[in-house]
PDB file of N, CA and C in Angstrom:
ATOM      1  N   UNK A   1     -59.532   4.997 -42.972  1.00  0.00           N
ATOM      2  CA  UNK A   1     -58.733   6.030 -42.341  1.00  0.00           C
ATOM      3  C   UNK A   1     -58.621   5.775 -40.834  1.00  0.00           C
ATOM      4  N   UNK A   2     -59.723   5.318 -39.911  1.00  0.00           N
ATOM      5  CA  UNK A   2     -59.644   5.082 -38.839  1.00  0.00           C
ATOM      6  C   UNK A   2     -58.721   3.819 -38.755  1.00  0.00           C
ATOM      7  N   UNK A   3     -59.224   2.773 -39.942  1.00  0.00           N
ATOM      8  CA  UNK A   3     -57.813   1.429 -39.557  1.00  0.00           C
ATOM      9  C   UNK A   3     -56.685   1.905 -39.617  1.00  0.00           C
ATOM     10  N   UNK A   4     -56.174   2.904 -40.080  1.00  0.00           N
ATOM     11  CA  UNK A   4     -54.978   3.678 -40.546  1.00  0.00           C
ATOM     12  C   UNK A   4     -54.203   4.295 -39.087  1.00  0.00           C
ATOM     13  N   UNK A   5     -55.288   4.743 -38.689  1.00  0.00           N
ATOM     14  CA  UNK A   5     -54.975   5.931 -37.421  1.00  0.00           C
ATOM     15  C   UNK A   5     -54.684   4.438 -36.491  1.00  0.00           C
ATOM     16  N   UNK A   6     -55.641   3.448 -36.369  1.00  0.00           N
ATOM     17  CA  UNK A   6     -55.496   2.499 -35.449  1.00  0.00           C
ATOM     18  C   UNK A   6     -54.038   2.050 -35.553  1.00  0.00           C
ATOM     19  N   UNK A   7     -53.674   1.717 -36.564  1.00  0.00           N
ATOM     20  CA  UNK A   7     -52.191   1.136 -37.228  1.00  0.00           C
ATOM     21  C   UNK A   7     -51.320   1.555 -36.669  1.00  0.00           C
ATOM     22  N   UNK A   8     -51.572   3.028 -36.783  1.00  0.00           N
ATOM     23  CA  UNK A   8     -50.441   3.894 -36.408  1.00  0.00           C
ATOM     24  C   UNK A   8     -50.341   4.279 -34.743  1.00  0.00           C
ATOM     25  N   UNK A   9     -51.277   4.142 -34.419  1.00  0.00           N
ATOM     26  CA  UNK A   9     -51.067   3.895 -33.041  1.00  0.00           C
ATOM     27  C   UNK A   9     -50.788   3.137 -32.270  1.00  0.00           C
ATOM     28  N   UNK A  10     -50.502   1.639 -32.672  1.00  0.00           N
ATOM     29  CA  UNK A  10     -50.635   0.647 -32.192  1.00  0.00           C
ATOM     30  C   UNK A  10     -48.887   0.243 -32.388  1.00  0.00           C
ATOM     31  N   UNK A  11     -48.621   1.171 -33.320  1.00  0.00           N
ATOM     32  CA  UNK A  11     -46.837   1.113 -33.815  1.00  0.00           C
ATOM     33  C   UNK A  11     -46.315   2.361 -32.672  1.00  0.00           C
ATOM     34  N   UNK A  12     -46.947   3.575 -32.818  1.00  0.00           N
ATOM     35  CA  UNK A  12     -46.469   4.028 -31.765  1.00  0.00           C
ATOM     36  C   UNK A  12     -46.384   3.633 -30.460  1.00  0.00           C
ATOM     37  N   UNK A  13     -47.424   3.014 -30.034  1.00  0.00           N
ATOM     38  CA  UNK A  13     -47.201   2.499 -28.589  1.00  0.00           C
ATOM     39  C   UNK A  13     -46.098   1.571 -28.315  1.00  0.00           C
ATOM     40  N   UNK A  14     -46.165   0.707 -29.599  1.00  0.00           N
ATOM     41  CA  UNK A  14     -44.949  -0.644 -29.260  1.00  0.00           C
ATOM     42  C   UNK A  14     -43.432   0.245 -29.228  1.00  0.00           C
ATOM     43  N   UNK A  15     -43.653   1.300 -29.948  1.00  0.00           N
ATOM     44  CA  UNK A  15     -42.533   2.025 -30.240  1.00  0.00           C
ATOM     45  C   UNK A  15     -41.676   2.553 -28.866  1.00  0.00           C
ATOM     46  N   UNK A  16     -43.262   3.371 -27.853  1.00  0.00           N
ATOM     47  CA  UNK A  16     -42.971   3.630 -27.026  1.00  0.00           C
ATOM     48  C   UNK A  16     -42.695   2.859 -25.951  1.00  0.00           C
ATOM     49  N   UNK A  17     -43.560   1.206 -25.889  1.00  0.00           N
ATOM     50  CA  UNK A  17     -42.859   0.601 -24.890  1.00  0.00           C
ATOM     51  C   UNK A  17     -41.515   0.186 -25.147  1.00  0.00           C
ATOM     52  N   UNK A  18     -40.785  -0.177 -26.409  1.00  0.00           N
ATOM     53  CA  UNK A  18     -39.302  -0.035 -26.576  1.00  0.00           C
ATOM     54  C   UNK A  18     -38.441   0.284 -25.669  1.00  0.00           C
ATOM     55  N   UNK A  19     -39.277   2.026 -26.116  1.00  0.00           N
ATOM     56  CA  UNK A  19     -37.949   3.187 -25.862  1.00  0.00           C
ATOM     57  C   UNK A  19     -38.382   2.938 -24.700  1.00  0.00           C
ATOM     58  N   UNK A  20     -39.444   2.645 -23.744  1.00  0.00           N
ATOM     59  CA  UNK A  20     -39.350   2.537 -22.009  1.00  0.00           C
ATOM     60  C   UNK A  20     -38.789   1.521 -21.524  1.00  0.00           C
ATOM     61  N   UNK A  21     -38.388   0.456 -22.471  1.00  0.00           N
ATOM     62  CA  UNK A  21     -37.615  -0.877 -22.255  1.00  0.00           C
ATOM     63  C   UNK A  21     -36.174  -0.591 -22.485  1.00  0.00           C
ATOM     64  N   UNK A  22     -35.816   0.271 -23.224  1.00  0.00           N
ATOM     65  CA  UNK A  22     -34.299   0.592 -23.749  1.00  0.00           C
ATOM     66  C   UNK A  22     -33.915   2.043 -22.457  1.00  0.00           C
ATOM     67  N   UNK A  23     -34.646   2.680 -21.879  1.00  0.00           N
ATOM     68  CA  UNK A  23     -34.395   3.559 -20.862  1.00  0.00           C
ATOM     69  C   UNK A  23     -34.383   2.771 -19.257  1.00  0.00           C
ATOM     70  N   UNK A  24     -35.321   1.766 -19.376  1.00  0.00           N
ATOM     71  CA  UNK A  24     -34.939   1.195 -18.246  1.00  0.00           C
ATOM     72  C   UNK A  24     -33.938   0.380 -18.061  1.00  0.00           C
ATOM     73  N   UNK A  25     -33.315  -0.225 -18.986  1.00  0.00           N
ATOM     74  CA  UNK A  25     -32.074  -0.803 -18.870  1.00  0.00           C
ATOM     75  C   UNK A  25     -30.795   0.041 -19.050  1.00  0.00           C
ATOM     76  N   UNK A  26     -30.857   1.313 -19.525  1.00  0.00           N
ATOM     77  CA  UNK A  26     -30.193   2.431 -19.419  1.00  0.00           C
ATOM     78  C   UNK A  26     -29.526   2.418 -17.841  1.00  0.00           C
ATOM     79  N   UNK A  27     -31.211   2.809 -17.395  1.00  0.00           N
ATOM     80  CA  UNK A  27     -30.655   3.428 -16.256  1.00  0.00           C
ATOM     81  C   UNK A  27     -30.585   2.342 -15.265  1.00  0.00           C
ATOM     82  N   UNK A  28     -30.746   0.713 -15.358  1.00  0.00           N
ATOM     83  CA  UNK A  28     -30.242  -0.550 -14.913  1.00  0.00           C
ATOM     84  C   UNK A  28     -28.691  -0.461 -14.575  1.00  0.00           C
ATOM     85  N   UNK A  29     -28.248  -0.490 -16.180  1.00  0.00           N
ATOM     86  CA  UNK A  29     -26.959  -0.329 -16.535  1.00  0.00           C
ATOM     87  C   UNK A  29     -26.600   0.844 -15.831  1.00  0.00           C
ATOM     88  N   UNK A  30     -26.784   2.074 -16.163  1.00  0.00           N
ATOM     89  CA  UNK A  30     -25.952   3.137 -14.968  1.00  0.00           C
ATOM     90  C   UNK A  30     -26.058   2.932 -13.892  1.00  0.00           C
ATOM     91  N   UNK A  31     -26.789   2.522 -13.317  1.00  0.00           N
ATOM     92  CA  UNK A  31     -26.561   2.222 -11.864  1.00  0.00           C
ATOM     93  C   UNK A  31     -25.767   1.025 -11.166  1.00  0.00           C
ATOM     94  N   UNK A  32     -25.346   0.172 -12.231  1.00  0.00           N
ATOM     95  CA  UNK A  32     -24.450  -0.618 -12.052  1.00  0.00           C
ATOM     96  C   UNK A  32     -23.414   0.196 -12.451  1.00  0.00           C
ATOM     97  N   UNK A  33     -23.030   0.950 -13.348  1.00  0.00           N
ATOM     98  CA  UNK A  33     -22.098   1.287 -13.362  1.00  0.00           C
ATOM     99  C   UNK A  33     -21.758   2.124 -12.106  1.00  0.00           C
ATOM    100  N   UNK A  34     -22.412   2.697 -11.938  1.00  0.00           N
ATOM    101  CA  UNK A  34     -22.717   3.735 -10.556  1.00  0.00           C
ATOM    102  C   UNK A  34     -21.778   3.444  -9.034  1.00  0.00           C
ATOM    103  N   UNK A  35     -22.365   1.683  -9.045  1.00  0.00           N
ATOM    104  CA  UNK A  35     -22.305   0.774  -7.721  1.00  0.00           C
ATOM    105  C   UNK A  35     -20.502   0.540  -8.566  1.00  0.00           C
ATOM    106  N   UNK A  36     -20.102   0.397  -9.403  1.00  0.00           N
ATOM    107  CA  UNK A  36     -18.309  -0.621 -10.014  1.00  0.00           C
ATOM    108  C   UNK A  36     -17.907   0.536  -9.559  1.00  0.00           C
ATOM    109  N   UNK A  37     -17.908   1.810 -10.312  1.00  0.00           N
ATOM    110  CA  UNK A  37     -17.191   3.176  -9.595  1.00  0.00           C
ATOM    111  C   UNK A  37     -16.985   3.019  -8.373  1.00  0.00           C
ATOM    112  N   UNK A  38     -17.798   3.194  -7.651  1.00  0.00           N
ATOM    113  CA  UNK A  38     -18.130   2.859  -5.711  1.00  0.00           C
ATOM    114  C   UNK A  38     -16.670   2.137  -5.278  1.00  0.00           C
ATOM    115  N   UNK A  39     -17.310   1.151  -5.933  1.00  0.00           N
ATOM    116  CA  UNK A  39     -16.407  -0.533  -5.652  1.00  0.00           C
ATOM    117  C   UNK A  39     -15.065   0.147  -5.665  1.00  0.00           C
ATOM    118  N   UNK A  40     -15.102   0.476  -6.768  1.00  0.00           N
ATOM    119  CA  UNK A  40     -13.297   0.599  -7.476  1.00  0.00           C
ATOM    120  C   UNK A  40     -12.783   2.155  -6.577  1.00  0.00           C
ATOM    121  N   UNK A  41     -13.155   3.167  -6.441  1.00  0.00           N
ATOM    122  CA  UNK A  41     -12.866   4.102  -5.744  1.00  0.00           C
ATOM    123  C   UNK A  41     -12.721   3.466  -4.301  1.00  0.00           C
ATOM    124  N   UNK A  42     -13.509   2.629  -3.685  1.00  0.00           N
ATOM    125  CA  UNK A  42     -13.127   2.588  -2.433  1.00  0.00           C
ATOM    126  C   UNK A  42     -11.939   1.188  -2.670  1.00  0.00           C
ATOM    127  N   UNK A  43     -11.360   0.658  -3.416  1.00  0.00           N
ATOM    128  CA  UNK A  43     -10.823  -0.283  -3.910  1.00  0.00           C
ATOM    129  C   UNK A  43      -9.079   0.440  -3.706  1.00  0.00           C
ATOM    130  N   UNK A  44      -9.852   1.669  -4.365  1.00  0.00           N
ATOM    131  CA  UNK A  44      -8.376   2.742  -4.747  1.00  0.00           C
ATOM    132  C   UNK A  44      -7.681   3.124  -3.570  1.00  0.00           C
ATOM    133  N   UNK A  45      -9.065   3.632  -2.318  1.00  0.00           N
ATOM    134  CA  UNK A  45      -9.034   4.422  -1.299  1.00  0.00           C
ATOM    135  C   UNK A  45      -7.920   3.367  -0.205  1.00  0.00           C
ATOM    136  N   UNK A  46      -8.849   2.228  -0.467  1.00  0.00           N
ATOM    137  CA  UNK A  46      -7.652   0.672   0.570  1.00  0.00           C
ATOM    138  C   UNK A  46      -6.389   1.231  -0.198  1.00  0.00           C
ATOM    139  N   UNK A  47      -6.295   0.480  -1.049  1.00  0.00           N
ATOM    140  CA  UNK A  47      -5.076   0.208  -1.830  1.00  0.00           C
ATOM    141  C   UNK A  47      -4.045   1.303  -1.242  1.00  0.00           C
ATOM    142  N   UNK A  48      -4.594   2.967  -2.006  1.00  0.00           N
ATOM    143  CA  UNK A  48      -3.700   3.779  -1.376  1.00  0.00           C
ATOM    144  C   UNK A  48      -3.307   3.854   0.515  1.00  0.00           C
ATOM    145  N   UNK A  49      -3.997   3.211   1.565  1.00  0.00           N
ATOM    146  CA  UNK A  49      -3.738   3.276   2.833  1.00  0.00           C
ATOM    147  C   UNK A  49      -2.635   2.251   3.148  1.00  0.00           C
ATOM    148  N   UNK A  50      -3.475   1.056   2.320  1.00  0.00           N
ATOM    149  CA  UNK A  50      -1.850  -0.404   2.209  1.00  0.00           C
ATOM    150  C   UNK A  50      -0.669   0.511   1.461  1.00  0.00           C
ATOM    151  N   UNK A  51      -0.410   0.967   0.475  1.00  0.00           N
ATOM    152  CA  UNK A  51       0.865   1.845   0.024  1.00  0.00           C
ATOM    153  C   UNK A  51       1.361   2.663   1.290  1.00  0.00           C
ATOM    154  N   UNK A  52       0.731   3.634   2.341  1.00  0.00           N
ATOM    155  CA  UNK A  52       1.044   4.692   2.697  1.00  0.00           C
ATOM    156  C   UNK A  52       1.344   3.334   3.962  1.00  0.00           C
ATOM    157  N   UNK A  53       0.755   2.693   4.538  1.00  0.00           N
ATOM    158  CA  UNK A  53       1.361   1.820   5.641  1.00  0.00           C
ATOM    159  C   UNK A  53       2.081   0.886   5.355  1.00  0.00           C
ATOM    160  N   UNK A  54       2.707   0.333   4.443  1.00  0.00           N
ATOM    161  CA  UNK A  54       3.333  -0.144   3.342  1.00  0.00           C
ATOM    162  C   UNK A  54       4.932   0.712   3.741  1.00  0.00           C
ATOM    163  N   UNK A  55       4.696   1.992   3.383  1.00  0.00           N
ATOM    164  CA  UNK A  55       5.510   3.216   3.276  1.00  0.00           C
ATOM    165  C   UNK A  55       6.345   3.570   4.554  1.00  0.00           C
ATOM    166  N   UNK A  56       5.640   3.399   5.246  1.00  0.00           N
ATOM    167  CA  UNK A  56       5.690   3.606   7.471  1.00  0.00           C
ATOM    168  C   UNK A  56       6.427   2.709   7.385  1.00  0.00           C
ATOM    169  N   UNK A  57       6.278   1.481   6.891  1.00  0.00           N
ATOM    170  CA  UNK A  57       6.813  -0.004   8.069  1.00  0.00           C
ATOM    171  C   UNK A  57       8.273   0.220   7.179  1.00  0.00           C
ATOM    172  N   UNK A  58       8.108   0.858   5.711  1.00  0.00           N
ATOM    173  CA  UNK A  58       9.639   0.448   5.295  1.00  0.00           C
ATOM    174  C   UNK A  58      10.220   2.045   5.729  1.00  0.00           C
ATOM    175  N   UNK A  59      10.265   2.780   5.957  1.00  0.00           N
ATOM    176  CA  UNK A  59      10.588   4.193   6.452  1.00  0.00           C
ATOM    177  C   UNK A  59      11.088   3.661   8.218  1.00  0.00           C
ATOM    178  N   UNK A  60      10.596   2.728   9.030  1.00  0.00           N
ATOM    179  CA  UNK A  60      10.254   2.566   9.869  1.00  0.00           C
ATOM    180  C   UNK A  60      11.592   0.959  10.108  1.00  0.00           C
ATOM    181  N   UNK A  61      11.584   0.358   8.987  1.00  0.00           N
ATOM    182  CA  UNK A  61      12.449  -0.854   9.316  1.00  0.00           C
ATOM    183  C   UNK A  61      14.165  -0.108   8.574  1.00  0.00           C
ATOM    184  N   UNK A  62      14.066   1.114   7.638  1.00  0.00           N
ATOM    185  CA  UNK A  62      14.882   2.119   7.300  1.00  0.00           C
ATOM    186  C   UNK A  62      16.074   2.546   8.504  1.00  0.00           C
ATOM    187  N   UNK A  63      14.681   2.421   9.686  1.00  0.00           N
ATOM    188  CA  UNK A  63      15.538   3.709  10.924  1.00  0.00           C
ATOM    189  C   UNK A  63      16.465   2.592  11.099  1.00  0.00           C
ATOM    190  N   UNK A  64      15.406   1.168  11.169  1.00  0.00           N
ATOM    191  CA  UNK A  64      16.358   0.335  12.238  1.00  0.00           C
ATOM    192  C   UNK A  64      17.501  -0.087  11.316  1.00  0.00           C
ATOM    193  N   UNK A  65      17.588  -0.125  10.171  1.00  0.00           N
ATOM    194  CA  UNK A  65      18.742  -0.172   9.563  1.00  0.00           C
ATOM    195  C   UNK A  65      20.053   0.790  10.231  1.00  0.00           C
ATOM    196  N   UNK A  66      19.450   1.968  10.363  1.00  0.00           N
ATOM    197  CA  UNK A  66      20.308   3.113  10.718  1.00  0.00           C
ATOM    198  C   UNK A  66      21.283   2.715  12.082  1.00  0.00           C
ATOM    199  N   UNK A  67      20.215   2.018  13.023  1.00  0.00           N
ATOM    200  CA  UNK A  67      20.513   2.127  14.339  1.00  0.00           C
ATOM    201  C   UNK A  67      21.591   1.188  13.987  1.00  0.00           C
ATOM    202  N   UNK A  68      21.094  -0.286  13.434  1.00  0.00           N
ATOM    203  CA  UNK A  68      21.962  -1.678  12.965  1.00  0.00           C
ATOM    204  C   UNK A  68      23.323  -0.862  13.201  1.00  0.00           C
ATOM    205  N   UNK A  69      23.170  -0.088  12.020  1.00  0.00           N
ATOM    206  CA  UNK A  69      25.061   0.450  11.706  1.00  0.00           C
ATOM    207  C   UNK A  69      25.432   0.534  12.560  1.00  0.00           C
ATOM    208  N   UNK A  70      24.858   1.549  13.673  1.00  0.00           N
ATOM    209  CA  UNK A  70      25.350   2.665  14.658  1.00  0.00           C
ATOM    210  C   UNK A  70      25.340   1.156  15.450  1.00  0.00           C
ATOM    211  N   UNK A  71      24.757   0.404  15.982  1.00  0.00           N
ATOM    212  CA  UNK A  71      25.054  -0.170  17.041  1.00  0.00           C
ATOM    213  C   UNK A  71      26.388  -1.472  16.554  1.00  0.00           C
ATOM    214  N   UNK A  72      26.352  -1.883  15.451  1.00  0.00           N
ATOM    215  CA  UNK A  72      28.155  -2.530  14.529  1.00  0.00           C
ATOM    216  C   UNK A  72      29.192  -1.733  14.566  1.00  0.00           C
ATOM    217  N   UNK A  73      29.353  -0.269  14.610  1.00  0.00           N
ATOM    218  CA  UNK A  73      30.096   0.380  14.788  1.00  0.00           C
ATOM    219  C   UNK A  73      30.469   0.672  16.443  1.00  0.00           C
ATOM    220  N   UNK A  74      29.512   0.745  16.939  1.00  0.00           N
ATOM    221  CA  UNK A  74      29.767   0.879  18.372  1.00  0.00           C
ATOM    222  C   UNK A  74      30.425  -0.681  18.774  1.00  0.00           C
ATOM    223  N   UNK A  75      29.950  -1.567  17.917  1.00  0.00           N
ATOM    224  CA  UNK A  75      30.460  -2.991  18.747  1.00  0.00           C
ATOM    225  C   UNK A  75      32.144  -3.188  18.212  1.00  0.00           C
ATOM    226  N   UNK A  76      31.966  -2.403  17.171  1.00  0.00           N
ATOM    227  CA  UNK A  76      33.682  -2.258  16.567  1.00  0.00           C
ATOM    228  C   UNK A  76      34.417  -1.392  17.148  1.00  0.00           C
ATOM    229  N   UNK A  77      33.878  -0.360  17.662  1.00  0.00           N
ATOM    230  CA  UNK A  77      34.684   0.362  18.479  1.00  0.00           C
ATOM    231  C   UNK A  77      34.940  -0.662  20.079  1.00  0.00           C
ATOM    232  N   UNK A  78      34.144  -0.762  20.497  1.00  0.00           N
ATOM    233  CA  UNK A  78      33.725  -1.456  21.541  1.00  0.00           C
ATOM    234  C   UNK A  78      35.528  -2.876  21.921  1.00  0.00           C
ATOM    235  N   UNK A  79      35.234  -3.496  20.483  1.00  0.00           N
ATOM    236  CA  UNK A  79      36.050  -4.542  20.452  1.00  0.00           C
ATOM    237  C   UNK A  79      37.567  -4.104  20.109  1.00  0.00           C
ATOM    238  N   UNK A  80      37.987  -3.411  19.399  1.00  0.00           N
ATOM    239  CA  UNK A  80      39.162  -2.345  19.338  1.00  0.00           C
ATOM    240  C   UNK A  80      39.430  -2.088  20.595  1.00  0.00           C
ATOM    241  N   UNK A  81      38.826  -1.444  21.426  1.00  0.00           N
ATOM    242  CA  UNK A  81      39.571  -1.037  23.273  1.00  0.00           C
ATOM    243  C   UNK A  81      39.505  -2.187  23.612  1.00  0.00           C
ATOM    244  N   UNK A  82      38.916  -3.051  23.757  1.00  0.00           N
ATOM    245  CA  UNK A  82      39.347  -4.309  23.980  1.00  0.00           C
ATOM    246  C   UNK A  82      40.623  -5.070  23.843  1.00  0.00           C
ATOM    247  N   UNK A  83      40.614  -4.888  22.704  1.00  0.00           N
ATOM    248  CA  UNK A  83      42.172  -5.549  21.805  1.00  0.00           C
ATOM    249  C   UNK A  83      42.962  -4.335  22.480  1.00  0.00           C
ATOM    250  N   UNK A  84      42.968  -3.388  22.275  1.00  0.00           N
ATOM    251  CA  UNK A  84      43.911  -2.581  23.344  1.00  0.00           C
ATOM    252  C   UNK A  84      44.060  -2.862  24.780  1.00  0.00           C
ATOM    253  N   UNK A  85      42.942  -2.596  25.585  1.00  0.00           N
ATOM    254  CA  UNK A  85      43.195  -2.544  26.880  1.00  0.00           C
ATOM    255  C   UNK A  85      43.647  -4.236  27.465  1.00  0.00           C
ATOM    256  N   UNK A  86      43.206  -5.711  26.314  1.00  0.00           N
ATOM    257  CA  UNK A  86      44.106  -6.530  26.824  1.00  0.00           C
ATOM    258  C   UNK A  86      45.484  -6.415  26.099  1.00  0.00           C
ATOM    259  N   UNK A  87      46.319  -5.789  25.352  1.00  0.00           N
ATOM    260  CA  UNK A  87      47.416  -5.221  25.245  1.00  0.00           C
ATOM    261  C   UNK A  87      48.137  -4.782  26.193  1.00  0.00           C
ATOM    262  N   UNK A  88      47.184  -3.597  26.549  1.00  0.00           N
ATOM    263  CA  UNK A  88      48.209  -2.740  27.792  1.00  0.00           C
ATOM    264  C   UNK A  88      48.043  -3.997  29.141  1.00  0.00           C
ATOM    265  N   UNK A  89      47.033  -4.863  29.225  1.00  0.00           N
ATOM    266  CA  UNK A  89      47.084  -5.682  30.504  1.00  0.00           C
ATOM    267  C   UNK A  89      48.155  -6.676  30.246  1.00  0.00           C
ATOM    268  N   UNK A  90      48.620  -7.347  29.169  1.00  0.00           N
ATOM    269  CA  UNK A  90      49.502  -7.982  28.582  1.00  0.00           C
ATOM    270  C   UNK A  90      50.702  -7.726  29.055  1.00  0.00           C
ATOM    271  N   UNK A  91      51.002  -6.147  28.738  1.00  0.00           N
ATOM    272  CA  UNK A  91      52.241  -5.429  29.051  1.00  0.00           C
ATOM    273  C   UNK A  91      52.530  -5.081  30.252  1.00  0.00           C
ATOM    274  N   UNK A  92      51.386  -5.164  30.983  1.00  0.00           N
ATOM    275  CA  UNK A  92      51.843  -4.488  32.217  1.00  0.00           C
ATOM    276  C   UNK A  92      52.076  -5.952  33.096  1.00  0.00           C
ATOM    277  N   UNK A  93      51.160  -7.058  32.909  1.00  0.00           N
ATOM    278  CA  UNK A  93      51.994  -8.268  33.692  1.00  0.00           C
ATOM    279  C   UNK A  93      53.319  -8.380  33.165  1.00  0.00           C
ATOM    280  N   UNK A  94      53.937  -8.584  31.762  1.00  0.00           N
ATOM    281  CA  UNK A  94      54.730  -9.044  31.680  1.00  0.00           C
ATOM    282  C   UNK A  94      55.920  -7.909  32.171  1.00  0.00           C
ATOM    283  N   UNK A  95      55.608  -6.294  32.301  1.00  0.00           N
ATOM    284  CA  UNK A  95      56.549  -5.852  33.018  1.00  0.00           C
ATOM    285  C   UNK A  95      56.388  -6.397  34.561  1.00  0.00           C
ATOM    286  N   UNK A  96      55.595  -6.538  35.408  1.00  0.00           N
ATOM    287  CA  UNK A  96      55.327  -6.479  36.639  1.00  0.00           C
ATOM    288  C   UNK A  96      56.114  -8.177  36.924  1.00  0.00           C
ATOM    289  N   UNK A  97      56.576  -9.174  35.519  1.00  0.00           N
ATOM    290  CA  UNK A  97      57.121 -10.366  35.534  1.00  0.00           C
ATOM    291  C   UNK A  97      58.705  -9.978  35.250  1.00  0.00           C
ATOM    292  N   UNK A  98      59.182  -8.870  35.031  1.00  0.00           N
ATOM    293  CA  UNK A  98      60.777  -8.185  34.710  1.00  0.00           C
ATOM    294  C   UNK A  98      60.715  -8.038  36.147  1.00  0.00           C
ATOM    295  N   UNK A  99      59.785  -7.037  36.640  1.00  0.00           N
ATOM    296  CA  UNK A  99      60.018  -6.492  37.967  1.00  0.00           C
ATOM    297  C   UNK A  99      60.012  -7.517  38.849  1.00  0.00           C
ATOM    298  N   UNK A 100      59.154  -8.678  39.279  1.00  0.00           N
ATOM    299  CA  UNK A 100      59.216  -9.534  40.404  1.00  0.00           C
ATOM    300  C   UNK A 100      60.513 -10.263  40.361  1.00  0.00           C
TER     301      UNK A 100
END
């Protein structure tokens, strides 16, 4: 009966160093998992700041599109009085060439 009790204790213990071998790699493993979360959240945290400055520079190269137009249109207006005002200079030598 005592070899019995011995038996059985000697299974429980292995039993229990197991389960202290299967909990410490438990909590091995969670804590790696612990540290990838970390990783990947601050992974997320970049990522989303490159999107949002990402976002600026094209919001930002957007305007200068805007201006582009505005300043092609101004150079089209610009060149139009041109083509006019050497018109009217055109006209006015060649009257001022009736008149001499």
């Amino acid at each position: 009966n005592l070899k019995q009790l011995g038996l059985e204790l000697r299974d429980l213990m292995a039993e229990e160093r197991q389960a202290s071998q299967a909990s410490q790699k438990a909590t091995s493993e969670l804590e790696k998992h612990r540290k990838n979360m970390k990783a990947l959240e601050n992974d997320l945290r970049r990522t989303q700041a490159d999107i949002e400055k990402a976002a600026e520079e094209l919001d930002t190269f957007e305007g200068v599109d805007d201006r582009l137009d505005l300043l092609r249109s101004e150079l089209s207006a610009k060149r139009t009085e041109e083509t006019q005002l050497g018109n009217q200079y055109g006209s006015l030598r060649l009257s001022k060439r009736e008149l001499g």
